[in-house]
Structure formats: structure tokens, C-alpha cells
N, C-alpha and C. Protein backbone atom coordinates (compact mmCIF):
# COMPACT_ATOMS: atom_id res chain seq x y z
N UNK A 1 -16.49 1.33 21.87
CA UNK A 1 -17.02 0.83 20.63
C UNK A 1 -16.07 1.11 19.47
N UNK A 2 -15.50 2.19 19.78
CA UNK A 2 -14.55 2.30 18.68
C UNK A 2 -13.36 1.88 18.36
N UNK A 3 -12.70 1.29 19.79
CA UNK A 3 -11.67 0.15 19.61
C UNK A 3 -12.12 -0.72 19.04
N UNK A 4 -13.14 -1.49 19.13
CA UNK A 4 -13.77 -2.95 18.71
C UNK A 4 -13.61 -2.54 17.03
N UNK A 5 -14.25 -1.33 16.61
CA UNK A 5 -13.87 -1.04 15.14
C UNK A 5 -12.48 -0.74 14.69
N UNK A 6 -12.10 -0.16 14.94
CA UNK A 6 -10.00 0.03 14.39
C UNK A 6 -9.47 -1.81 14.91
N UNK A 7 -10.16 -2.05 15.62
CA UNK A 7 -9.57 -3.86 15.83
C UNK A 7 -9.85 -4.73 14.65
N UNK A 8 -11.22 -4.81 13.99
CA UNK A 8 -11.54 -5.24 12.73
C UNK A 8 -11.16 -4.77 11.89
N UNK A 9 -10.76 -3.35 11.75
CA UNK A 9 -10.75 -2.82 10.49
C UNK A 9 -8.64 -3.00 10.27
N UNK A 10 -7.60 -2.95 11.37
CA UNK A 10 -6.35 -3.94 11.74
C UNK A 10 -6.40 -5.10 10.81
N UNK A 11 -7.24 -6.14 11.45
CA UNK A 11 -7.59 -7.55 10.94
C UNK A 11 -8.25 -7.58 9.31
N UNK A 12 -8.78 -6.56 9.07
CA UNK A 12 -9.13 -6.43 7.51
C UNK A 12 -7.81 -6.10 6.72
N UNK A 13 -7.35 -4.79 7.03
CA UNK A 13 -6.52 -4.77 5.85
C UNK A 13 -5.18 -5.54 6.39
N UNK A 14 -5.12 -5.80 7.74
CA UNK A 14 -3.78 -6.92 7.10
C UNK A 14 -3.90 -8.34 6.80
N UNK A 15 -5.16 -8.73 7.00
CA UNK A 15 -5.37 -9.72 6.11
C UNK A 15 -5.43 -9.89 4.52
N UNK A 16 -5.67 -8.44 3.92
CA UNK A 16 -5.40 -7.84 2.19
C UNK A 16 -3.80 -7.80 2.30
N UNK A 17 -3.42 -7.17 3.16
CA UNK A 17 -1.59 -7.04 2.91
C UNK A 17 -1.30 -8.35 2.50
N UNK A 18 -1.50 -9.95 3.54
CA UNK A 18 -1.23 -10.83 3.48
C UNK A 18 -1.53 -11.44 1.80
N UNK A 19 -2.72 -11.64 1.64
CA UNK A 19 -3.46 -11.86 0.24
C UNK A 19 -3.04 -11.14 -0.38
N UNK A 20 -2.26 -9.63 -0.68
CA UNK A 20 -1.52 -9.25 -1.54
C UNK A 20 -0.12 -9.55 -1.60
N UNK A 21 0.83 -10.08 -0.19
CA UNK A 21 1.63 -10.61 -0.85
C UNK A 21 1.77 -11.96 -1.41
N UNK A 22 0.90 -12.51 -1.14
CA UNK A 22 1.03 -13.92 -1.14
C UNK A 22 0.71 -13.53 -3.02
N UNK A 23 -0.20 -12.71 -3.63
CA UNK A 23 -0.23 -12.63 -5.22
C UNK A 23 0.87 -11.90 -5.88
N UNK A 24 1.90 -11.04 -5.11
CA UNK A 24 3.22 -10.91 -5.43
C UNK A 24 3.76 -12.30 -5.94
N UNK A 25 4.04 -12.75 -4.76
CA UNK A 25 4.98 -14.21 -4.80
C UNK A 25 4.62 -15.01 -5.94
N UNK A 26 3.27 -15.67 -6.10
CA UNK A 26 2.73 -16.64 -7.28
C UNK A 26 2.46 -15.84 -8.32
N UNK A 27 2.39 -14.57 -9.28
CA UNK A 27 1.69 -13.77 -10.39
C UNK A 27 2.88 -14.15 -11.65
N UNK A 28 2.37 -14.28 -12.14
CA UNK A 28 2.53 -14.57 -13.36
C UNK A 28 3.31 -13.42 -13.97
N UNK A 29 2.38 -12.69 -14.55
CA UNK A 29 2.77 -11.91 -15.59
C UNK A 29 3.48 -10.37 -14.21
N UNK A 30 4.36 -9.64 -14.81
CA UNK A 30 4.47 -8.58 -14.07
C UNK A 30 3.62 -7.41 -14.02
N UNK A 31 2.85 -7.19 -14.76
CA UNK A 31 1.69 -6.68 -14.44
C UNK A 31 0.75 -6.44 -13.08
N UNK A 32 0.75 -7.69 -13.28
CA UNK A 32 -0.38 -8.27 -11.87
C UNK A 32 0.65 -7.98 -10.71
N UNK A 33 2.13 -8.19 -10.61
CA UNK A 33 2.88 -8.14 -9.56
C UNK A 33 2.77 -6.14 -9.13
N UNK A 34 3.09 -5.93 -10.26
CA UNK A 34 2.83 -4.21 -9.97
C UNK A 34 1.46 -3.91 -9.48
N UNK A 35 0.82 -4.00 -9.81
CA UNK A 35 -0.83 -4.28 -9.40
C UNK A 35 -0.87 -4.40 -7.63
N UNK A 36 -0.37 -5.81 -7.61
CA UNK A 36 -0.75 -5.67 -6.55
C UNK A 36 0.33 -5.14 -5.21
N UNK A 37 1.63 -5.10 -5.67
CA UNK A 37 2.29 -4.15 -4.74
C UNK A 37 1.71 -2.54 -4.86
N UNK A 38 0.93 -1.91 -5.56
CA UNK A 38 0.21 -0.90 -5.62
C UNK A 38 -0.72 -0.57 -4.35
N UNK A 39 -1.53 -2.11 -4.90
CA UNK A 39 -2.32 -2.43 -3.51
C UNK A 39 -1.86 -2.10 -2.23
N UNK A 40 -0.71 -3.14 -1.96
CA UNK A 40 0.45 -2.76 -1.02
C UNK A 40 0.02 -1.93 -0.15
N UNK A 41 0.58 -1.20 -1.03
CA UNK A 41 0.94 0.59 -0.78
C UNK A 41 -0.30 1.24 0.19
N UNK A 42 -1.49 1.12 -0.78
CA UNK A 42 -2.83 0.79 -0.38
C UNK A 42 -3.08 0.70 1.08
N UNK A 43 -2.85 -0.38 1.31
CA UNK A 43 -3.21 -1.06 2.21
C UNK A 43 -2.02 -0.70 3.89
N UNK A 44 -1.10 -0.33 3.44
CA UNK A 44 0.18 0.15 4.05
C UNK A 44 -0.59 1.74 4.63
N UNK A 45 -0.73 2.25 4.03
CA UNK A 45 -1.50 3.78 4.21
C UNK A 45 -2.38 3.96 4.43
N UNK A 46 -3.33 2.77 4.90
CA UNK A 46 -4.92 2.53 5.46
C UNK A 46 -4.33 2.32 6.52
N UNK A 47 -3.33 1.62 6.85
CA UNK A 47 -2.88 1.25 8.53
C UNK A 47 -1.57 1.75 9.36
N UNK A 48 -1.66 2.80 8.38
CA UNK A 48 -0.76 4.26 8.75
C UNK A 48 -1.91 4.98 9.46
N UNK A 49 -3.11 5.29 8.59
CA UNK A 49 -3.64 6.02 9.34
C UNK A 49 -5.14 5.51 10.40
N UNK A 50 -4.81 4.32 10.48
CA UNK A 50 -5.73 3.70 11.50
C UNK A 50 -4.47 3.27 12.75
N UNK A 51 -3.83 3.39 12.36
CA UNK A 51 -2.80 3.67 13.84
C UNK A 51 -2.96 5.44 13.99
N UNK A 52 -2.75 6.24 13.89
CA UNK A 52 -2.69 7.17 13.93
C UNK A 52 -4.28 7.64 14.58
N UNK A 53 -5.31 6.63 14.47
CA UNK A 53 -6.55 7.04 14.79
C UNK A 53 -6.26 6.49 15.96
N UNK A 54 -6.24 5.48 16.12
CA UNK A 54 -5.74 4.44 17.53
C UNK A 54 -5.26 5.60 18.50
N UNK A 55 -4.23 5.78 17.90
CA UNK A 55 -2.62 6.95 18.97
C UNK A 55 -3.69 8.08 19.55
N UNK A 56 -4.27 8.62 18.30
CA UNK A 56 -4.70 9.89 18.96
C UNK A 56 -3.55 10.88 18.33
N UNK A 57 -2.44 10.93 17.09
CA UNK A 57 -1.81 11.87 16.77
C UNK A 57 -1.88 12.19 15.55
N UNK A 58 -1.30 13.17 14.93
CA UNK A 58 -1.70 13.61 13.71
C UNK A 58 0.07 13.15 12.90
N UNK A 59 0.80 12.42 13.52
CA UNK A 59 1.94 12.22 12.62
C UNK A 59 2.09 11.36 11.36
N UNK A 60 1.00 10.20 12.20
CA UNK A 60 0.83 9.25 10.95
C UNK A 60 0.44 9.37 10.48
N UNK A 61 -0.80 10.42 10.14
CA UNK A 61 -1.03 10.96 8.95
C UNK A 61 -0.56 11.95 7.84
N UNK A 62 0.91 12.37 8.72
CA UNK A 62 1.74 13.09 7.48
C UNK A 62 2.66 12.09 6.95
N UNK A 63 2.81 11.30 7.63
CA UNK A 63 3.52 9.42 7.24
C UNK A 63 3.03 9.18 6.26
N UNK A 64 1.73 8.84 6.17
CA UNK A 64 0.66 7.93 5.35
C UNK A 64 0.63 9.36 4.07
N UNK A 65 0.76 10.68 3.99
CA UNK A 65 0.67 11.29 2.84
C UNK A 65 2.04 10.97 2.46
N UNK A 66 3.49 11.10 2.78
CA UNK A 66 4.44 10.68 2.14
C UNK A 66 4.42 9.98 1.59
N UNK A 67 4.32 8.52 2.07
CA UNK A 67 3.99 7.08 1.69
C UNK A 67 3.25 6.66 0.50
N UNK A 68 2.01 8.26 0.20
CA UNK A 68 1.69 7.70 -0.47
C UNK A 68 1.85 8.51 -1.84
N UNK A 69 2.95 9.55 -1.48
CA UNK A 69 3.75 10.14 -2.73
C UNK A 69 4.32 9.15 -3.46
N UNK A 70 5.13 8.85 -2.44
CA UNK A 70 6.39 7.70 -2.40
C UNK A 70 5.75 6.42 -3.73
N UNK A 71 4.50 5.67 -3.04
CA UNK A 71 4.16 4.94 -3.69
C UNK A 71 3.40 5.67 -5.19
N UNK A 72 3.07 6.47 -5.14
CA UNK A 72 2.90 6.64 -6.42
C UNK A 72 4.21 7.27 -7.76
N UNK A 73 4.82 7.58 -7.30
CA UNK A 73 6.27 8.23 -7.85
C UNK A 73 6.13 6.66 -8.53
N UNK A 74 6.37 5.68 -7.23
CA UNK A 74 7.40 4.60 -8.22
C UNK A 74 6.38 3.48 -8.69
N UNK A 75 5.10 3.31 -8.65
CA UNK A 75 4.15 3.02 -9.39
C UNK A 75 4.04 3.23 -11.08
N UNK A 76 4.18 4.72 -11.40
CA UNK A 76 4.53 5.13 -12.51
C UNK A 76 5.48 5.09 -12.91
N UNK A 77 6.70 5.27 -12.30
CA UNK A 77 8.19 4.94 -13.04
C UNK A 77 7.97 2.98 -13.52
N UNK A 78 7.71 2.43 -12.54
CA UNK A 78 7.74 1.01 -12.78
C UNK A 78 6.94 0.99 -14.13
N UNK A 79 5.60 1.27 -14.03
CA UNK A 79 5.02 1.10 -15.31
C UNK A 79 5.71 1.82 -16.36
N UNK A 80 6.48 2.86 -16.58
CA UNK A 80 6.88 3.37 -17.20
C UNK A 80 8.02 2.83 -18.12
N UNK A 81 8.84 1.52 -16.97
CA UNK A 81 9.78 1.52 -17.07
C UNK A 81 9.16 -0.25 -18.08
N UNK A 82 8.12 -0.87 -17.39
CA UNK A 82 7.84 -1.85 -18.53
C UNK A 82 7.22 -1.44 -19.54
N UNK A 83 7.08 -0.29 -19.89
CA UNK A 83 6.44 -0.11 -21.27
C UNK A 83 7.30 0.19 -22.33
N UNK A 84 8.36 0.98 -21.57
CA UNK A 84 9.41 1.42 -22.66
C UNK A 84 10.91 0.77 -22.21
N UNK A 85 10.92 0.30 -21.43
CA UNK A 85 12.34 -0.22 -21.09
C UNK A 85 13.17 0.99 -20.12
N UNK A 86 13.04 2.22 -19.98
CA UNK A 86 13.53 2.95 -19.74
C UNK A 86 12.97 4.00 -18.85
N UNK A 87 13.49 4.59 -17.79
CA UNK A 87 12.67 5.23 -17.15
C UNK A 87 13.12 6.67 -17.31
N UNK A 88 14.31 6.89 -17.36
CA UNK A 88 14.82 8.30 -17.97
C UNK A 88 14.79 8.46 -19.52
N UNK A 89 14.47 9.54 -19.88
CA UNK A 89 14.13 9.67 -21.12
C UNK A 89 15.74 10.54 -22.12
């Protein structure tokens, strides 16, 4: 029963990965593009650690905490960097 669930829950978020890049590609303003590569990230680290449930190991879940250093470090620099032009001060 619990394959049948990590199988849907696969098919959920990479169907959001998909629908988030596809709002990369067409977004308008850069805002929305940061936004939703955020998501990304998101969605990248939900299926870090639903593989890792799958496997049966505990690696992808020290993966999926990097990943999601990683993505937040440059989340904030990016915003940082359209608000002021500059990311080093």
C-alpha cells in the first residue's frame, strides 16, 4: 500500500516541478521567476526525500537538508541582489 502512495505522491510533485518550470520559461516579471524556482527547490527536496523513503536510506535525507541550505542561501542573495543591485555589500 505504500508503494501505491510514494507512486502518486512521484507523479504529484513532478508534475509541480513540470508546472513550475514551464512558469520559469513564460513569467514575466522576475519576481515570479524567483518565486517559482524557489518552488523548484521545493519540490526538488520533496523528491529527495520520497526517494529516500522508497530506498529505505537515510542519505537522501542529508541530500535534501543540503539542498535545502543551498536553496535558501541563493533565494536570498537573488532577492537581495534585485532589490539593491548588489549582493556584496
Amino acid at each position: 500500500m505504500i508503494a501505491y502512495a510514494l507512486y502518486f505522491a512521484f507523479g504529484c510533485f513532478g508534475f509541480a516541478l513540470l508546472l513550475n518550470l514551464w512558469q520559469v520559461a513564460r513569467a514575466e516579471l522576475i519576481a515570479d521567476r524567483v518565486l517559482a524556482l524557489d518552488t523548484i527547490v521545493i519540490n526538488v527536496i520533496a523528491l529527495l526525500i520520497l526517494y529516500g523513503v522508497a530506498r529505505g536510506t537515510a542519505v537522501y535525507f542529508e541530500a535534501s537538508m543540503l539542498f535545502a541550505m543551498v536553496g535558501f542561501v541563493s533565494t536570498v542573495a537573488f532577492c537581495k541582489f534585485m532589490l539593491r543591485g548588489d549582493v556584496i555589500e
